[in-house]
N, C-alpha and C. Protein backbone atom coordinates (compact mmCIF):
# COMPACT_ATOMS: atom_id res chain seq x y z
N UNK A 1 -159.72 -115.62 171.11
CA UNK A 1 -159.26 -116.84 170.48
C UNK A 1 -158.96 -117.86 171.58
N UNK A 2 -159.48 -118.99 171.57
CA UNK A 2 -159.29 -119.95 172.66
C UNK A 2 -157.68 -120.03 172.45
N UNK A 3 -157.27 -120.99 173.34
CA UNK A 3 -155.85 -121.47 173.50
C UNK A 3 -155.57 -122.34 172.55
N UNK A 4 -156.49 -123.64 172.33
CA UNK A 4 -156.33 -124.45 171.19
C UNK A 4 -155.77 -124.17 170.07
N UNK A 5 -156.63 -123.25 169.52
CA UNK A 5 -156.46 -122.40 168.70
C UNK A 5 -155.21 -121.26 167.97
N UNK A 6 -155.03 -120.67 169.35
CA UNK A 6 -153.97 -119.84 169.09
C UNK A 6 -152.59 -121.06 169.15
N UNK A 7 -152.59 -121.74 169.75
CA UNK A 7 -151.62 -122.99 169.69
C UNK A 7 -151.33 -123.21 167.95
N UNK A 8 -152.43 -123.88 167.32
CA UNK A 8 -152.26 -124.02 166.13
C UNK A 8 -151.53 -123.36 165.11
N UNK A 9 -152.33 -121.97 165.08
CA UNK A 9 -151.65 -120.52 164.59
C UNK A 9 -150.42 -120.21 164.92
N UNK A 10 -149.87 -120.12 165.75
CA UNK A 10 -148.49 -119.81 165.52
C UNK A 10 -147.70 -121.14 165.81
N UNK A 11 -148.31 -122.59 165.58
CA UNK A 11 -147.44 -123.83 165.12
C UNK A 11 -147.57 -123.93 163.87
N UNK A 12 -148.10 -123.11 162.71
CA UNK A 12 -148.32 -123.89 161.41
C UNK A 12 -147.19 -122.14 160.89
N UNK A 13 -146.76 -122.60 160.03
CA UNK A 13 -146.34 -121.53 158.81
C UNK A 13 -146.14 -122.33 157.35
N UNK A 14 -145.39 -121.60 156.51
CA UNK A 14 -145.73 -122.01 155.17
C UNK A 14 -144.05 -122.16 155.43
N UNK A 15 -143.90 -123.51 154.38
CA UNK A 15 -142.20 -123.73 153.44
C UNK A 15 -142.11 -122.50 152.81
N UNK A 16 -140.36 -122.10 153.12
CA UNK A 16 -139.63 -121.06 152.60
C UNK A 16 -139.91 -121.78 150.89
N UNK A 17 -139.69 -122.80 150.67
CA UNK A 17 -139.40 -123.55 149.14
C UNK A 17 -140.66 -123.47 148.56
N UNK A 18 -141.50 -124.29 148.91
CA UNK A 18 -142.93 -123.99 148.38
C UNK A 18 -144.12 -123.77 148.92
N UNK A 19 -143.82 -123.14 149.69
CA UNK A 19 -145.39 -122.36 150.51
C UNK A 19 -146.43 -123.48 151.00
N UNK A 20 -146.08 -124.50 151.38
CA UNK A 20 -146.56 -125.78 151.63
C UNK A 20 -147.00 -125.11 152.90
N UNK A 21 -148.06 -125.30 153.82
CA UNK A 21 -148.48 -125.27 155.06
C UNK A 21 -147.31 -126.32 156.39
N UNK A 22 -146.90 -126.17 157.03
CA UNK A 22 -146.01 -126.80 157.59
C UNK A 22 -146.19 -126.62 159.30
N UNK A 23 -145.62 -127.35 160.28
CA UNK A 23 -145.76 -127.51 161.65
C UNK A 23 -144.54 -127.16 161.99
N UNK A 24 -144.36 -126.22 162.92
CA UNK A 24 -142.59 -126.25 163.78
C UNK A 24 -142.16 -126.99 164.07
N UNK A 25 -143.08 -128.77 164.20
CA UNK A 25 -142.26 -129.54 164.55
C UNK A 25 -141.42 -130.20 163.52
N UNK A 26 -141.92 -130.06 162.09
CA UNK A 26 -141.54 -131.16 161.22
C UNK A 26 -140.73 -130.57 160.81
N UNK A 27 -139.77 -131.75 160.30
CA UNK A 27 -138.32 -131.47 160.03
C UNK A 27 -137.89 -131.70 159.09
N UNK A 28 -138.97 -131.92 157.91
CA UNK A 28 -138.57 -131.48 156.38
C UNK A 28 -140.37 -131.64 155.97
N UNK A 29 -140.19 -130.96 154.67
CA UNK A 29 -141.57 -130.16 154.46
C UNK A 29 -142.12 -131.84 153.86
N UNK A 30 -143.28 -131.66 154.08
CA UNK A 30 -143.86 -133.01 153.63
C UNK A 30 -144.46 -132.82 152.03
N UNK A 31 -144.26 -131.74 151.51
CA UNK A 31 -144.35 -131.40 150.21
C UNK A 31 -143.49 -131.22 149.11
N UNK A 32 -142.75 -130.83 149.66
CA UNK A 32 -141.09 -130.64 148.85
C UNK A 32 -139.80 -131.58 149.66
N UNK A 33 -139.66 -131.42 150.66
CA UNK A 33 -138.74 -132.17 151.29
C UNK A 33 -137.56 -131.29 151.67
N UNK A 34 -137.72 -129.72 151.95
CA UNK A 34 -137.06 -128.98 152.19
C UNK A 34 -136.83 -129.23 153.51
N UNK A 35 -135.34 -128.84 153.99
CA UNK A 35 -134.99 -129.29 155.47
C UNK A 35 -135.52 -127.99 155.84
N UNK A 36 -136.24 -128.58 156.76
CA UNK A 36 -136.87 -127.21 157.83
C UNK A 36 -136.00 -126.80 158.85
N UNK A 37 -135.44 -128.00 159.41
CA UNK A 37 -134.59 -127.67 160.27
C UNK A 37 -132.90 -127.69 159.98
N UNK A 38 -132.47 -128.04 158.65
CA UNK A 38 -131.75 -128.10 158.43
C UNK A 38 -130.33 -127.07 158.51
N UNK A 39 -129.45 -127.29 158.42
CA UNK A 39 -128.32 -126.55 158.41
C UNK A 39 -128.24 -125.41 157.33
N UNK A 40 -127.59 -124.07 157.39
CA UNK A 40 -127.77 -123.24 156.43
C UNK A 40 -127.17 -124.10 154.96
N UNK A 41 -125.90 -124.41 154.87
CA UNK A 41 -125.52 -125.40 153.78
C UNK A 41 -126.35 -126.55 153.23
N UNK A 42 -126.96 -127.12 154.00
CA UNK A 42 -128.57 -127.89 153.52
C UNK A 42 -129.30 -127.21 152.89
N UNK A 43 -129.82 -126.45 153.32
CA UNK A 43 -130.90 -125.63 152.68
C UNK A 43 -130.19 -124.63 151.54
N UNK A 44 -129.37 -124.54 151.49
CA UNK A 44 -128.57 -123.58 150.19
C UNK A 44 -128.76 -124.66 149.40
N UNK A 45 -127.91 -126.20 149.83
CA UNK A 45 -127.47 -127.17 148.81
C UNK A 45 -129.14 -127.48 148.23
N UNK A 46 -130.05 -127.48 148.80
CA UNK A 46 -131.65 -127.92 148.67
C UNK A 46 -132.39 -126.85 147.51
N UNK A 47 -132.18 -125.51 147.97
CA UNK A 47 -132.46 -124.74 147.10
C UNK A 47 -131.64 -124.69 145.79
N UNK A 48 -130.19 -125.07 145.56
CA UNK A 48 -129.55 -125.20 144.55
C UNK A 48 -129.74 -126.02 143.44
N UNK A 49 -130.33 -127.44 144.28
CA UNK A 49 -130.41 -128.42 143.74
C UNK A 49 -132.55 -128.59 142.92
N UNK A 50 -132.75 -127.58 143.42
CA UNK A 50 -134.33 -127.36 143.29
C UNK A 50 -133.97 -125.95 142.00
N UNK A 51 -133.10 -125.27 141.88
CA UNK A 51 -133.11 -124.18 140.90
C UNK A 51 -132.49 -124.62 139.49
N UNK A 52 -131.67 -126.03 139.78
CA UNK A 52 -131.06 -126.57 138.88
C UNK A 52 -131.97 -127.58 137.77
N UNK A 53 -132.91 -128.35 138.97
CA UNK A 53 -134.34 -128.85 138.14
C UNK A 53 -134.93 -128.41 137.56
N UNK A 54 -135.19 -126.72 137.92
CA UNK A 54 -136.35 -126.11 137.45
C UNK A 54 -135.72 -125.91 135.76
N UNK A 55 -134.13 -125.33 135.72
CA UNK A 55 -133.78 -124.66 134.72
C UNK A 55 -133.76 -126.34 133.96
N UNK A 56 -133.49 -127.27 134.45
CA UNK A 56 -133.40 -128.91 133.14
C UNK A 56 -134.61 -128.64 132.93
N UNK A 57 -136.00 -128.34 133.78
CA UNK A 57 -137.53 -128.88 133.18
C UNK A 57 -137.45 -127.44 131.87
N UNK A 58 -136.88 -126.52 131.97
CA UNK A 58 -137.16 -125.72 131.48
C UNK A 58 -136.52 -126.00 130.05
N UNK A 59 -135.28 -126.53 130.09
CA UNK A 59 -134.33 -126.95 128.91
C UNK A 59 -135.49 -128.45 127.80
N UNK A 60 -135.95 -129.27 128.72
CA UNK A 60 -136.55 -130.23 128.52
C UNK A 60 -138.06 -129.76 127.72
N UNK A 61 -138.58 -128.40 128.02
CA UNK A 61 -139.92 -128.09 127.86
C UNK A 61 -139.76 -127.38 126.42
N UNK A 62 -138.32 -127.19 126.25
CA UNK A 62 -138.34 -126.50 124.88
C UNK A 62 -138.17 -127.53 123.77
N UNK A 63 -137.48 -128.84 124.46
CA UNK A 63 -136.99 -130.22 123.10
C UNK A 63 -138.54 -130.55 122.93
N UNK A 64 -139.38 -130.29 124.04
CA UNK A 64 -140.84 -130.88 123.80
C UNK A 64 -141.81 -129.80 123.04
N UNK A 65 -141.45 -128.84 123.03
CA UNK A 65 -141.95 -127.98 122.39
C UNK A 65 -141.53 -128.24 121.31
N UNK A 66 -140.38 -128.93 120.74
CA UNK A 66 -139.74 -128.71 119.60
C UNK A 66 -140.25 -129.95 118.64
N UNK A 67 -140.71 -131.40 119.63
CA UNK A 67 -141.06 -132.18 118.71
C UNK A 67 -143.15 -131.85 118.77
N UNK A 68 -143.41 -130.67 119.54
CA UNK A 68 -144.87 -130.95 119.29
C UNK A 68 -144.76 -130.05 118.22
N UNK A 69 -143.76 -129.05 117.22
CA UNK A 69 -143.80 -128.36 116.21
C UNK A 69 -143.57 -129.10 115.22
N UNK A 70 -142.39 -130.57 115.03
CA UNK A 70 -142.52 -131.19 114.27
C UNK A 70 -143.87 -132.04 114.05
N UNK A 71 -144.52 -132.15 114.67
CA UNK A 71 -145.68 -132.86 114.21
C UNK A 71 -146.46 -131.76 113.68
N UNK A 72 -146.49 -130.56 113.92
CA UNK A 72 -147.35 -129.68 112.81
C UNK A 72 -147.13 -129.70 111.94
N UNK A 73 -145.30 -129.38 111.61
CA UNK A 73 -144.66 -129.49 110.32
C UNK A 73 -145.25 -131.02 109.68
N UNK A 74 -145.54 -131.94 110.39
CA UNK A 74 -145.78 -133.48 109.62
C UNK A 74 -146.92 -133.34 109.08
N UNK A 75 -148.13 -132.30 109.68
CA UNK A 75 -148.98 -132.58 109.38
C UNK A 75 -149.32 -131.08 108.29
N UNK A 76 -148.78 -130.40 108.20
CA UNK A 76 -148.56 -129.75 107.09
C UNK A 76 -148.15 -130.34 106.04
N UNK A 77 -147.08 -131.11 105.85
CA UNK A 77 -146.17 -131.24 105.23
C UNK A 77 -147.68 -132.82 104.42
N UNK A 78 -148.76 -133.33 105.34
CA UNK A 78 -149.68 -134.28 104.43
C UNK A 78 -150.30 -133.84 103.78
N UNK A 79 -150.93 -132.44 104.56
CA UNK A 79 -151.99 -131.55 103.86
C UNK A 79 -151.68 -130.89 102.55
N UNK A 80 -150.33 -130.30 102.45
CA UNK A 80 -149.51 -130.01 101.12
C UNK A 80 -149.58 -131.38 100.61
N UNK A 81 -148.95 -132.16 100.88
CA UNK A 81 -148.24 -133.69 99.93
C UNK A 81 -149.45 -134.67 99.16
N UNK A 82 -150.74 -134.33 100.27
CA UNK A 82 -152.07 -135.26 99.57
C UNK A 82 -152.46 -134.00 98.61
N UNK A 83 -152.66 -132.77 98.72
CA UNK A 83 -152.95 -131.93 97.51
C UNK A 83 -152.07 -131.93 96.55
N UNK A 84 -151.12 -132.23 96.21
CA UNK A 84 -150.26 -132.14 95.16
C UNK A 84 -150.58 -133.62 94.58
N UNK A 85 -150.51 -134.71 95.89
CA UNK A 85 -150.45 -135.71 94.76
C UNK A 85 -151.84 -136.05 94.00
N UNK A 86 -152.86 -135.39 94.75
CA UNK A 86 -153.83 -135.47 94.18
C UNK A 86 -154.37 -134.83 93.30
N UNK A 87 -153.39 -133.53 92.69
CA UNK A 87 -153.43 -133.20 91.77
C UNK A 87 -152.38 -133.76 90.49
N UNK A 88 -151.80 -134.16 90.96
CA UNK A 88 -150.96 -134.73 89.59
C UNK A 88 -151.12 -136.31 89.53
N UNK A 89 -151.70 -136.81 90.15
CA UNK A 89 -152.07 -138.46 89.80
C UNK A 89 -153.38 -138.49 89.66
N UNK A 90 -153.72 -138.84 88.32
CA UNK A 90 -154.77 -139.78 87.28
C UNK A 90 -154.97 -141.22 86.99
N UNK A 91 -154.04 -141.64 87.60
CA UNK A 91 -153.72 -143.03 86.97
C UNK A 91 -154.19 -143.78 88.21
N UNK A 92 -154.87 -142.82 89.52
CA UNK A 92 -155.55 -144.10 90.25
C UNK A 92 -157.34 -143.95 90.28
N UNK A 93 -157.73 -145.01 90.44
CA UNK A 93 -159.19 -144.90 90.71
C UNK A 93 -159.86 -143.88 90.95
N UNK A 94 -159.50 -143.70 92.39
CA UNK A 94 -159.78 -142.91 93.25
C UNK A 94 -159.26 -142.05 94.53
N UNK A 95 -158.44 -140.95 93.33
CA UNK A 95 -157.50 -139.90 94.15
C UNK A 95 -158.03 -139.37 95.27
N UNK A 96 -159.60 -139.62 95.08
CA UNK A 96 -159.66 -138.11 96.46
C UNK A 96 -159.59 -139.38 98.13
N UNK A 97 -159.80 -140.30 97.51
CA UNK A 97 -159.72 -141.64 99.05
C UNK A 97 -158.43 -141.35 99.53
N UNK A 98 -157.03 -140.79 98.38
CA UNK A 98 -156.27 -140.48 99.04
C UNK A 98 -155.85 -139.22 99.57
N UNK A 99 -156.65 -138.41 98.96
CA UNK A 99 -157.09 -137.08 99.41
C UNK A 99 -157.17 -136.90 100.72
N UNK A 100 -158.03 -137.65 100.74
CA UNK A 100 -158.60 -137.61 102.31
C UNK A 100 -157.89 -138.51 103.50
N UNK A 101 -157.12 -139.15 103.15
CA UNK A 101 -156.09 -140.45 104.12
C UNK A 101 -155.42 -139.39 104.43
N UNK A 102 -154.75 -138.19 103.83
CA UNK A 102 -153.67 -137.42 103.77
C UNK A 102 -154.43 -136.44 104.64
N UNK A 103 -155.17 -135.94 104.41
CA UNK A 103 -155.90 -134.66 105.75
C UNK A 103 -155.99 -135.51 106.91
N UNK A 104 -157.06 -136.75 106.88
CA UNK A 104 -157.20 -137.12 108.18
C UNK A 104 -155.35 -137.92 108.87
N UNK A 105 -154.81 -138.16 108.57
CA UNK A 105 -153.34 -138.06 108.72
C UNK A 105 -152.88 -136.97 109.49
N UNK A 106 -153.18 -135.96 108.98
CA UNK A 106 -152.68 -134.38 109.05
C UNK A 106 -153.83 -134.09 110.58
N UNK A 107 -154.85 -134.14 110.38
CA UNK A 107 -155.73 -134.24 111.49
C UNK A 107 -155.21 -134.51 112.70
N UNK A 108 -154.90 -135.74 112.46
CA UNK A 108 -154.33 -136.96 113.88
C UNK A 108 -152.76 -136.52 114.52
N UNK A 109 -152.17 -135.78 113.48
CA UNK A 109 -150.77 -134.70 114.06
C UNK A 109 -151.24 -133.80 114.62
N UNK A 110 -152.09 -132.99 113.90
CA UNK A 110 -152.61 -131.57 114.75
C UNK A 110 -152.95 -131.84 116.22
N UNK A 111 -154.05 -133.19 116.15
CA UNK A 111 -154.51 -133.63 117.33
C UNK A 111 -153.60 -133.65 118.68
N UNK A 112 -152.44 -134.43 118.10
CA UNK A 112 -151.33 -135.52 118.72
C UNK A 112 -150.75 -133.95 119.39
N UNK A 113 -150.53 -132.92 118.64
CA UNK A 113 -149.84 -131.75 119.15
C UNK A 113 -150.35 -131.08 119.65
N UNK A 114 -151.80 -131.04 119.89
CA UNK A 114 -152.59 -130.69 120.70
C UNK A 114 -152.29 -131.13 122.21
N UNK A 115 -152.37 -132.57 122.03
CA UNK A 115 -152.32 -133.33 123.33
C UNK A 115 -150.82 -133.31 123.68
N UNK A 116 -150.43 -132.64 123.29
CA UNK A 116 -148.65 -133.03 123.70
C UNK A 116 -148.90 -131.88 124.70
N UNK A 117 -149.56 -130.59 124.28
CA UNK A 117 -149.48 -129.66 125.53
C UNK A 117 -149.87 -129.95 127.02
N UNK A 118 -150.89 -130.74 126.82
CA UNK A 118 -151.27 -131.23 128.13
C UNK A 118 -150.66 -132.78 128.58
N UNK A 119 -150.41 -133.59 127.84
CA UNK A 119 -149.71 -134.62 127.86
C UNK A 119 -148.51 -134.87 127.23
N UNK A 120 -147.49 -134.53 127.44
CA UNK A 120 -146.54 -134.45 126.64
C UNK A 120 -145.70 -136.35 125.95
N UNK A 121 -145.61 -136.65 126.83
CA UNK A 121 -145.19 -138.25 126.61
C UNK A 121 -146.15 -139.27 125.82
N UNK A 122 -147.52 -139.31 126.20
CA UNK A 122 -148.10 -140.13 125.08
C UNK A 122 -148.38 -139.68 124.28
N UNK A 123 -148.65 -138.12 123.91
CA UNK A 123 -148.66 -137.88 122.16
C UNK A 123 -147.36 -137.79 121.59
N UNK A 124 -146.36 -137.38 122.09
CA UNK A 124 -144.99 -137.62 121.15
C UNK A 124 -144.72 -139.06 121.09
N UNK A 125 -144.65 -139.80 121.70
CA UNK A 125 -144.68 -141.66 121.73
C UNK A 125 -145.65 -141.46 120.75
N UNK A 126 -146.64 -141.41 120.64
CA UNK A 126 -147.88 -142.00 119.65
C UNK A 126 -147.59 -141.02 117.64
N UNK A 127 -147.12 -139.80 118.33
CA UNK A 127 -146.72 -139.41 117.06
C UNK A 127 -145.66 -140.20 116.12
N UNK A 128 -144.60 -140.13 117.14
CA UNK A 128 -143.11 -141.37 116.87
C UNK A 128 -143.71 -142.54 115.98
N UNK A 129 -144.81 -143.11 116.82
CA UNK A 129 -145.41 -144.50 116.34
C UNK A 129 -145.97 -144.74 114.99
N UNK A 130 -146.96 -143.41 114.96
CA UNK A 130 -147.63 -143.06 113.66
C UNK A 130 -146.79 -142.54 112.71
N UNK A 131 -145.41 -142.04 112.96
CA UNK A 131 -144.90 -141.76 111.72
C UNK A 131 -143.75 -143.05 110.99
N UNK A 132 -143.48 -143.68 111.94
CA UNK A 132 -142.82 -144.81 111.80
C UNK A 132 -143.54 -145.66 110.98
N UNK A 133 -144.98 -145.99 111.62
CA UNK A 133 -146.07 -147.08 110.89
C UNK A 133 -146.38 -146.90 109.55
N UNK A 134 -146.24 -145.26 109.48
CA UNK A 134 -146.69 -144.59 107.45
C UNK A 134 -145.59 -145.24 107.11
N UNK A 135 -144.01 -144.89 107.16
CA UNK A 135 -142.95 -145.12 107.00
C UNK A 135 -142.90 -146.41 106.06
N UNK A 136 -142.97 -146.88 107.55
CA UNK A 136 -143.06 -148.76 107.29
C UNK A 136 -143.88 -148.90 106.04
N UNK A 137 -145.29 -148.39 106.14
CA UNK A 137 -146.77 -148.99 104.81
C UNK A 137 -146.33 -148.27 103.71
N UNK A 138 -145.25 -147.01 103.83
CA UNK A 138 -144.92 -146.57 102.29
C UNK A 138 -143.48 -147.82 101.63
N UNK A 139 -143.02 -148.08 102.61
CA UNK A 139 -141.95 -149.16 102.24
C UNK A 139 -142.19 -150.54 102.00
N UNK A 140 -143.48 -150.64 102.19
CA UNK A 140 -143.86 -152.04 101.61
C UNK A 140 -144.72 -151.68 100.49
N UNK A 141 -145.55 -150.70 100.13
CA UNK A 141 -145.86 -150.25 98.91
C UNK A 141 -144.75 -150.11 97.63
N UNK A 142 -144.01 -149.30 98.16
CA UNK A 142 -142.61 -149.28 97.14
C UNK A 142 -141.33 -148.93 98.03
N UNK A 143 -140.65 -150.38 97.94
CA UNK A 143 -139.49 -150.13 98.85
C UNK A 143 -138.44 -149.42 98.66
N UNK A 144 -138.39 -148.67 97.36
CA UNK A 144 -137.86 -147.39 97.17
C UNK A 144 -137.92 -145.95 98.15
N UNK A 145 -139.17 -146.19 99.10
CA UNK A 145 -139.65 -145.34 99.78
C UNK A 145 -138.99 -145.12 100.78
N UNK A 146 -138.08 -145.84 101.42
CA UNK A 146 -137.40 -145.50 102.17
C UNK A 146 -135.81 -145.00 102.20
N UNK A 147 -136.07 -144.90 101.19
CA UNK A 147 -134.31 -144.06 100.38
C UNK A 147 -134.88 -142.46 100.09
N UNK A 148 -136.27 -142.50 100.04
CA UNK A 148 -136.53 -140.96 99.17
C UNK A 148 -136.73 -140.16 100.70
N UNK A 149 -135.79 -139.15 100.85
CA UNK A 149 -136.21 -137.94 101.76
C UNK A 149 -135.75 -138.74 102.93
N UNK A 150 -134.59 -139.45 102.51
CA UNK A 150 -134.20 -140.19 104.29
C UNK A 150 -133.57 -139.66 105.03
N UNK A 151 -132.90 -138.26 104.99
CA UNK A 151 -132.23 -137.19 105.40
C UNK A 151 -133.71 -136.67 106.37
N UNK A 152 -134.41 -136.14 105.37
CA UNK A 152 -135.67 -135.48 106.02
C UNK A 152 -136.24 -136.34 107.09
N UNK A 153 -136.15 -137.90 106.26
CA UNK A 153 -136.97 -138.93 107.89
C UNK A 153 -136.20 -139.32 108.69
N UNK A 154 -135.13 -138.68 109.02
CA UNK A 154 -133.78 -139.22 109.74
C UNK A 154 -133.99 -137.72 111.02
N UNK A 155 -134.17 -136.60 110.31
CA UNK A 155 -134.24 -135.52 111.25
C UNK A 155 -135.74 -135.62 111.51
N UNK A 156 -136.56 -136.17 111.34
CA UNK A 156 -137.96 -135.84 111.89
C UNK A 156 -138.09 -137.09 113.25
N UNK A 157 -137.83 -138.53 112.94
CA UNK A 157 -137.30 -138.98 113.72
C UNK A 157 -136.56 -138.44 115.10
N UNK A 158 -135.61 -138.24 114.79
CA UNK A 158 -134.01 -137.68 115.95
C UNK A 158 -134.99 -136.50 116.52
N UNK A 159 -135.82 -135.11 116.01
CA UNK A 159 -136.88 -134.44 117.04
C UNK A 159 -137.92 -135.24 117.91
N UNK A 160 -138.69 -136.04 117.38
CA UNK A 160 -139.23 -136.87 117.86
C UNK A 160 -139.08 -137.89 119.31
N UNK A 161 -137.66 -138.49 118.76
CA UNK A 161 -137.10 -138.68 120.01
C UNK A 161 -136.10 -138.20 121.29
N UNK A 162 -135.76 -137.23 120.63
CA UNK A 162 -135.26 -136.07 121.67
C UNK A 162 -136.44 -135.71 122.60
N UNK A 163 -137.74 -135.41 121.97
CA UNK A 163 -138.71 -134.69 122.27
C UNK A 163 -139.38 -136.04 123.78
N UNK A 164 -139.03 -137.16 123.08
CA UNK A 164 -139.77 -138.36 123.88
C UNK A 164 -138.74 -138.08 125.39
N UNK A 165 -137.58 -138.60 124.91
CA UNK A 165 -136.26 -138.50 126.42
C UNK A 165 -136.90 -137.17 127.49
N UNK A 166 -137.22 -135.96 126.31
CA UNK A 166 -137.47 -134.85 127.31
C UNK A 166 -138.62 -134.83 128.19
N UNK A 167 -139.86 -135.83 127.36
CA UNK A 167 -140.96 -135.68 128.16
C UNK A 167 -140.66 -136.56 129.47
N UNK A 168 -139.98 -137.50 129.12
CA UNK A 168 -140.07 -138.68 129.97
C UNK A 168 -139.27 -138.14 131.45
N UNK A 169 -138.20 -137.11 130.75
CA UNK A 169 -137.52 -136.79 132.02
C UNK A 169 -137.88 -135.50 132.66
N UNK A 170 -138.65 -134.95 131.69
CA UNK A 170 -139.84 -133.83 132.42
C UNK A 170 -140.62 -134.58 133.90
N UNK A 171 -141.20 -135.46 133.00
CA UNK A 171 -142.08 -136.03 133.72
C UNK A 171 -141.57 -136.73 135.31
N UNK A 172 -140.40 -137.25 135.29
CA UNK A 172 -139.59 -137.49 136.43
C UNK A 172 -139.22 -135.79 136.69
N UNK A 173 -138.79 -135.10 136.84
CA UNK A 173 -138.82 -134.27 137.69
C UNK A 173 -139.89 -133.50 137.95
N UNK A 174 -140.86 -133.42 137.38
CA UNK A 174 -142.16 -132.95 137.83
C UNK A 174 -142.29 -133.49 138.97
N UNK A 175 -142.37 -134.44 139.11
CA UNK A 175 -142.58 -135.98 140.25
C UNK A 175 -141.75 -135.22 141.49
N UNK A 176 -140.13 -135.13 141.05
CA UNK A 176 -139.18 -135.06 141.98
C UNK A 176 -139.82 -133.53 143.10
N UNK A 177 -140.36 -132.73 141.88
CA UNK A 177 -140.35 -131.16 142.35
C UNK A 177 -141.84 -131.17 142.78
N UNK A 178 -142.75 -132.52 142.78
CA UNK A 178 -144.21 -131.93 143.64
C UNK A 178 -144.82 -130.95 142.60
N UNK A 179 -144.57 -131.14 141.03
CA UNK A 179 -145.53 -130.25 140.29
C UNK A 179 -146.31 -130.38 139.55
């Protein structure tokens, strides 16, 4: 092994924190920001403060888990609601147009909760949006509509945006933790 070489090799090792490739000279990891050279109380306080993120992303990954289940439940809850009403209403033209508003509805949740796994922040934002916007077009249809089941649209809501805060602050510590 030339000299060059062996120079390199025993100047590089990996971060104790995240296995980052690192130089003996540098004096915090350029990946995590772990003090390399730091004081034992640094690096305790560093690792403390890195075990404490992990367990919020972890607290945060379940409120997001929790509003990508309410959008199944939403979109269950069209797929049931357009079959029923399309079985008990006669009195319009043409039930199955709403037949079908109500699946593809139900569709665009499934979708939205799809994409929440890999994107968590713009499909819960976009779900939020889309359930707000029905909301709104059932309350200008009959403004009775927003008194019926406002308990139910009060808690589907409040998951929704729990679920948003969590992605958003997922998403900042992802950032913080290099993941």
């Amino acid at each position: 092994m030339s000299t060059e070489a062996n120079e390199i090799a025993t100047t590089i090792t990996t971060c104790f924190s995240c296995g980052n490739n690192i130089s003996h000279d540098d004096v915090y990891c350029t990946n995590c920001g772990y003090p390399l050279q730091g004081t034992i109380e640094e690096r305790d306080q560093f690792m403390n403060n890195r075990n404490y993120k992990h367990m919020e992303l972890h607290e945060m990954n379940r409120k997001i888990k929790s509003g990508t289940t309410t959008m199944y439940v939403l979109a269950g809850f069209c797929v049931i609601g357009g079959v029923i009403f399309y079985a008990v209403t006669s009195e319009l033209e043409n039930p199955m147009a709403v037949l079908i508003m109500y699946l593809v509805l139900a569709a665009i949740y499934v979708g939205l909760a799809l994409w929440s796994k890999k994107q968590p922040l713009p499909a819960i934002v976009s779900g939020l949006i889309l359930y707000i916007i029905v909301q709104l077009l059932a309350m200008i249809e009959d403004p009775m509509n927003i008194v019926k089941g406002i308990i139910f649209k009060i808690i589907i809501i409040v998951y929704l945006i729990k679920a948003v805060r969590s992605a958003s602050d997922a998403q900042r510590i992802k950032k913080e933790l290099n993941l």
